[in-house]
C-alpha atoms as a PDB file:
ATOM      1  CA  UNK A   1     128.017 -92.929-148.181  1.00  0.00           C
ATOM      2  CA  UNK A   2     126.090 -91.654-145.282  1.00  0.00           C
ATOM      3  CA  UNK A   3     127.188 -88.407-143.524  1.00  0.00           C
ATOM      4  CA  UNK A   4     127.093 -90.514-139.710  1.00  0.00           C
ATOM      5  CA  UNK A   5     129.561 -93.315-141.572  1.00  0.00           C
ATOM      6  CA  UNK A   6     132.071 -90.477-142.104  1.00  0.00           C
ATOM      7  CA  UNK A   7     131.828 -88.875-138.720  1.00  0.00           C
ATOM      8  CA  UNK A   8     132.456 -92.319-137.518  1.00  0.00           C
ATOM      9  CA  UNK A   9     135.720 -92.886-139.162  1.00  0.00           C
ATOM     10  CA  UNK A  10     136.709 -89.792-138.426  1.00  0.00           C
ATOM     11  CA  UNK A  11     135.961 -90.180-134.876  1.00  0.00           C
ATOM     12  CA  UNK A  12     137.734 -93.185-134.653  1.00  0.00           C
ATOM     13  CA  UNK A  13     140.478 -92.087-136.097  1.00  0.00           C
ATOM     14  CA  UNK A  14     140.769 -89.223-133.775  1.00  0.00           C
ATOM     15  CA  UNK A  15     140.642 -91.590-130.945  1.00  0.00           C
ATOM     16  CA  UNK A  16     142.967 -93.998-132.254  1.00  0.00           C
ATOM     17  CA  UNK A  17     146.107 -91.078-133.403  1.00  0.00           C
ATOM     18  CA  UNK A  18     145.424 -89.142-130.183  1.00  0.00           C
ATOM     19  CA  UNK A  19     146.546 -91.433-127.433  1.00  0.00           C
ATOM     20  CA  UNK A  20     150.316 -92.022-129.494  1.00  0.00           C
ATOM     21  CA  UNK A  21     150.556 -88.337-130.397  1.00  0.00           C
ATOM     22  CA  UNK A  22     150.226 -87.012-126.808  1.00  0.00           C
ATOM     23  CA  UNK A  23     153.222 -88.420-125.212  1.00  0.00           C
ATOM     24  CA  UNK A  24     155.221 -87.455-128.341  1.00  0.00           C
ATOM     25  CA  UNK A  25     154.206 -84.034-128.323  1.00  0.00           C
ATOM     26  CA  UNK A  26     154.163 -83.592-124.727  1.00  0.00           C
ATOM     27  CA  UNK A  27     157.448 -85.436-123.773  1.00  0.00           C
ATOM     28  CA  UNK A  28     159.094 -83.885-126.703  1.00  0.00           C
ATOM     29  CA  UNK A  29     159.648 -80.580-124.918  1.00  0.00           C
ATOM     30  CA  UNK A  30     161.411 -81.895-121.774  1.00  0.00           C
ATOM     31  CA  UNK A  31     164.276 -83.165-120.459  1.00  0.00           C
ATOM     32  CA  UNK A  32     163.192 -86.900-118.921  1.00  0.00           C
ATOM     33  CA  UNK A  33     164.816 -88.213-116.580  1.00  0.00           C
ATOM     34  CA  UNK A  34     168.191 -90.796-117.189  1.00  0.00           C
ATOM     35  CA  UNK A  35     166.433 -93.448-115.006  1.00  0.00           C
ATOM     36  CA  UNK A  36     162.788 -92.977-117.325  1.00  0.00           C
ATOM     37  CA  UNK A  37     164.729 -93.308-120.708  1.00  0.00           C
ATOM     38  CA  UNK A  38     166.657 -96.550-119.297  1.00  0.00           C
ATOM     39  CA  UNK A  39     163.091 -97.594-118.694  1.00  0.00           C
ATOM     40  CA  UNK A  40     161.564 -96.444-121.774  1.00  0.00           C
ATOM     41  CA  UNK A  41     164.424 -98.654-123.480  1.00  0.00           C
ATOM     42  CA  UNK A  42     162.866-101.480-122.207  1.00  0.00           C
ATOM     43  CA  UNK A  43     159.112-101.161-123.895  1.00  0.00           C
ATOM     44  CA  UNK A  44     160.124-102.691-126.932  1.00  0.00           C
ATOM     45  CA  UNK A  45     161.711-105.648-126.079  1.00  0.00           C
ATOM     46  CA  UNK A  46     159.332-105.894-123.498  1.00  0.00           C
ATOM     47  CA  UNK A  47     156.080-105.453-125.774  1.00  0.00           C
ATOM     48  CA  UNK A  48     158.292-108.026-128.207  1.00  0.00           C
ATOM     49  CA  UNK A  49     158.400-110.524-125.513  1.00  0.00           C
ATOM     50  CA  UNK A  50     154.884-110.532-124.558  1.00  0.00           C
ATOM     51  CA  UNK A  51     153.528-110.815-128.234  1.00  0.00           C
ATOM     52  CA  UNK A  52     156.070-113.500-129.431  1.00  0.00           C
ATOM     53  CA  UNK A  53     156.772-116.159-126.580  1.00  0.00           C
ATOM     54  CA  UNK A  54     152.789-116.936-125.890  1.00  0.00           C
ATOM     55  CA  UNK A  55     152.505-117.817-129.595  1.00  0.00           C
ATOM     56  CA  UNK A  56     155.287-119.917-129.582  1.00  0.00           C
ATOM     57  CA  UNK A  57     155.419-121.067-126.874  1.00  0.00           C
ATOM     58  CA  UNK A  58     151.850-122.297-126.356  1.00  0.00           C
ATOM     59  CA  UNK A  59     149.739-124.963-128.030  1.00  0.00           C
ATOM     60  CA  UNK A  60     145.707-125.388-127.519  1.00  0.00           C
ATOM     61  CA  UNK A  61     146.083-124.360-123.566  1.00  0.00           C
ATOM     62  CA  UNK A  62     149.162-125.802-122.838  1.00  0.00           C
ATOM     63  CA  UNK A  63     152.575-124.759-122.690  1.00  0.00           C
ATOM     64  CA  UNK A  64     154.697-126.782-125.199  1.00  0.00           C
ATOM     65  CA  UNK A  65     158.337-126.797-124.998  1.00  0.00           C
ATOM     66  CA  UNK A  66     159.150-129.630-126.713  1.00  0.00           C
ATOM     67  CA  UNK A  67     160.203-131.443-129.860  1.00  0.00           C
ATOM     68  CA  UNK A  68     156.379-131.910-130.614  1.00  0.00           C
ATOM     69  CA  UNK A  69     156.064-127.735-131.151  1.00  0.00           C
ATOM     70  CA  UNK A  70     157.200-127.258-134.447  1.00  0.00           C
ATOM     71  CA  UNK A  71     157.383-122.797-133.681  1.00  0.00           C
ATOM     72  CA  UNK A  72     159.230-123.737-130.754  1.00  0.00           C
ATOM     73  CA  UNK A  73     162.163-125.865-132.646  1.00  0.00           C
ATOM     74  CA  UNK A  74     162.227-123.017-135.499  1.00  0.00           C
ATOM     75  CA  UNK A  75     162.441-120.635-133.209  1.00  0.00           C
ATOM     76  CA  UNK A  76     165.582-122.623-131.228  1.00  0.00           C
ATOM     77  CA  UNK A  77     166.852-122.695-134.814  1.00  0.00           C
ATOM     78  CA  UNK A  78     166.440-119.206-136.254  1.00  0.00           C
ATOM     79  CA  UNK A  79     167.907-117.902-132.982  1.00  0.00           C
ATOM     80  CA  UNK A  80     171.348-118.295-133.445  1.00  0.00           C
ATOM     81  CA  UNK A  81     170.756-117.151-136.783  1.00  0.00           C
ATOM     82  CA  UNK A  82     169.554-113.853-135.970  1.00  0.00           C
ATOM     83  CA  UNK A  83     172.160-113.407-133.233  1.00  0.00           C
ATOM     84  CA  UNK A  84     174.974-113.878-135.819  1.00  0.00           C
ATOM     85  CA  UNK A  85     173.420-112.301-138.845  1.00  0.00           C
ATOM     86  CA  UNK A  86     171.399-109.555-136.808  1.00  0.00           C
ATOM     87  CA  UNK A  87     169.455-109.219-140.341  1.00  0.00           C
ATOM     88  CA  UNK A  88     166.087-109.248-139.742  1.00  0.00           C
ATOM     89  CA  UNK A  89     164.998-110.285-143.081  1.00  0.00           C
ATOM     90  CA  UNK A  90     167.285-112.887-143.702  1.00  0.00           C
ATOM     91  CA  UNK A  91     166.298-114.635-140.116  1.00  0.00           C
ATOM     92  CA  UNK A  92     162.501-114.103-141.498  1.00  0.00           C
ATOM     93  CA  UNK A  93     162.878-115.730-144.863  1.00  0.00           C
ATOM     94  CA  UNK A  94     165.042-118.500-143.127  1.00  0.00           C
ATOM     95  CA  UNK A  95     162.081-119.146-140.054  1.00  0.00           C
ATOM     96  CA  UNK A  96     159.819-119.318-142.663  1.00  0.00           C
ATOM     97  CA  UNK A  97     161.890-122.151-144.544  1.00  0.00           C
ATOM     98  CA  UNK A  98     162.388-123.894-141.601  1.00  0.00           C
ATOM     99  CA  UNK A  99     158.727-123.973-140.585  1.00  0.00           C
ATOM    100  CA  UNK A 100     157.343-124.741-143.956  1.00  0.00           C
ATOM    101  CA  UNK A 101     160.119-127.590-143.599  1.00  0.00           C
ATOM    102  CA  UNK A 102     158.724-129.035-140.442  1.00  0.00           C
ATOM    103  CA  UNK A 103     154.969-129.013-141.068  1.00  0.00           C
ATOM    104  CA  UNK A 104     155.452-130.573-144.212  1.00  0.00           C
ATOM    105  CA  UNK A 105     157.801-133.047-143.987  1.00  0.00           C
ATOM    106  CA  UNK A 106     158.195-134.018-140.200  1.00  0.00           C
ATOM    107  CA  UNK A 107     155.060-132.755-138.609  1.00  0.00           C
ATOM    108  CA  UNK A 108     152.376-133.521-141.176  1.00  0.00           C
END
């Protein structure tokens, strides 16, 4: 392997650890702020949101809330799921039933 290839990954691996490191490190010293950490709280759910209702949610460039979204139905019915079991891999493996279920049977 060339000597540039290595600098390279290195480089990029640099780049890619510093950016979550420095907050850690930084923020890790102080006292924040109540009102920041209510804030911070938010991020994930936030983050979440943004990565899971857009894939769900929309189909070619359309928004699809319907019975003709097969995500959207297993996602109405892994919710309650989830919200009773709060066990993330049992709603996984049962969203993954249910939408093996649909596009095979009913939305072929």
């Amino acid at each position: 392997m060339k000597l540039s290839y290595v600098y390279l990954i290195v480089g990029m691996g640099i780049v890619t650890y510093l950016p979550r490191m420095m907050p850690a490190t930084v923020l890790s010293r102080k006292q924040l702020p109540e009102l920041l950490i209510r804030f911070l709280n938010y991020i994930p759910a936030a983050v979440l949101s943004a990565l899971f209702f857009p894939s769900v949610l929309v189909t070619g460039h359309e928004i699809n809330i319907g019975m003709s979204n097969p995500l959207f139905i297993t996602s109405l019915l892994t919710f309650p799921i989830a919200y009773k079991t709060k066990n993330m891999f049992l709603t996984v493996i049962i969203g993954m039933i249910i939408t093996i279920i649909l596009n095979n049977l009913i939305y072929q």
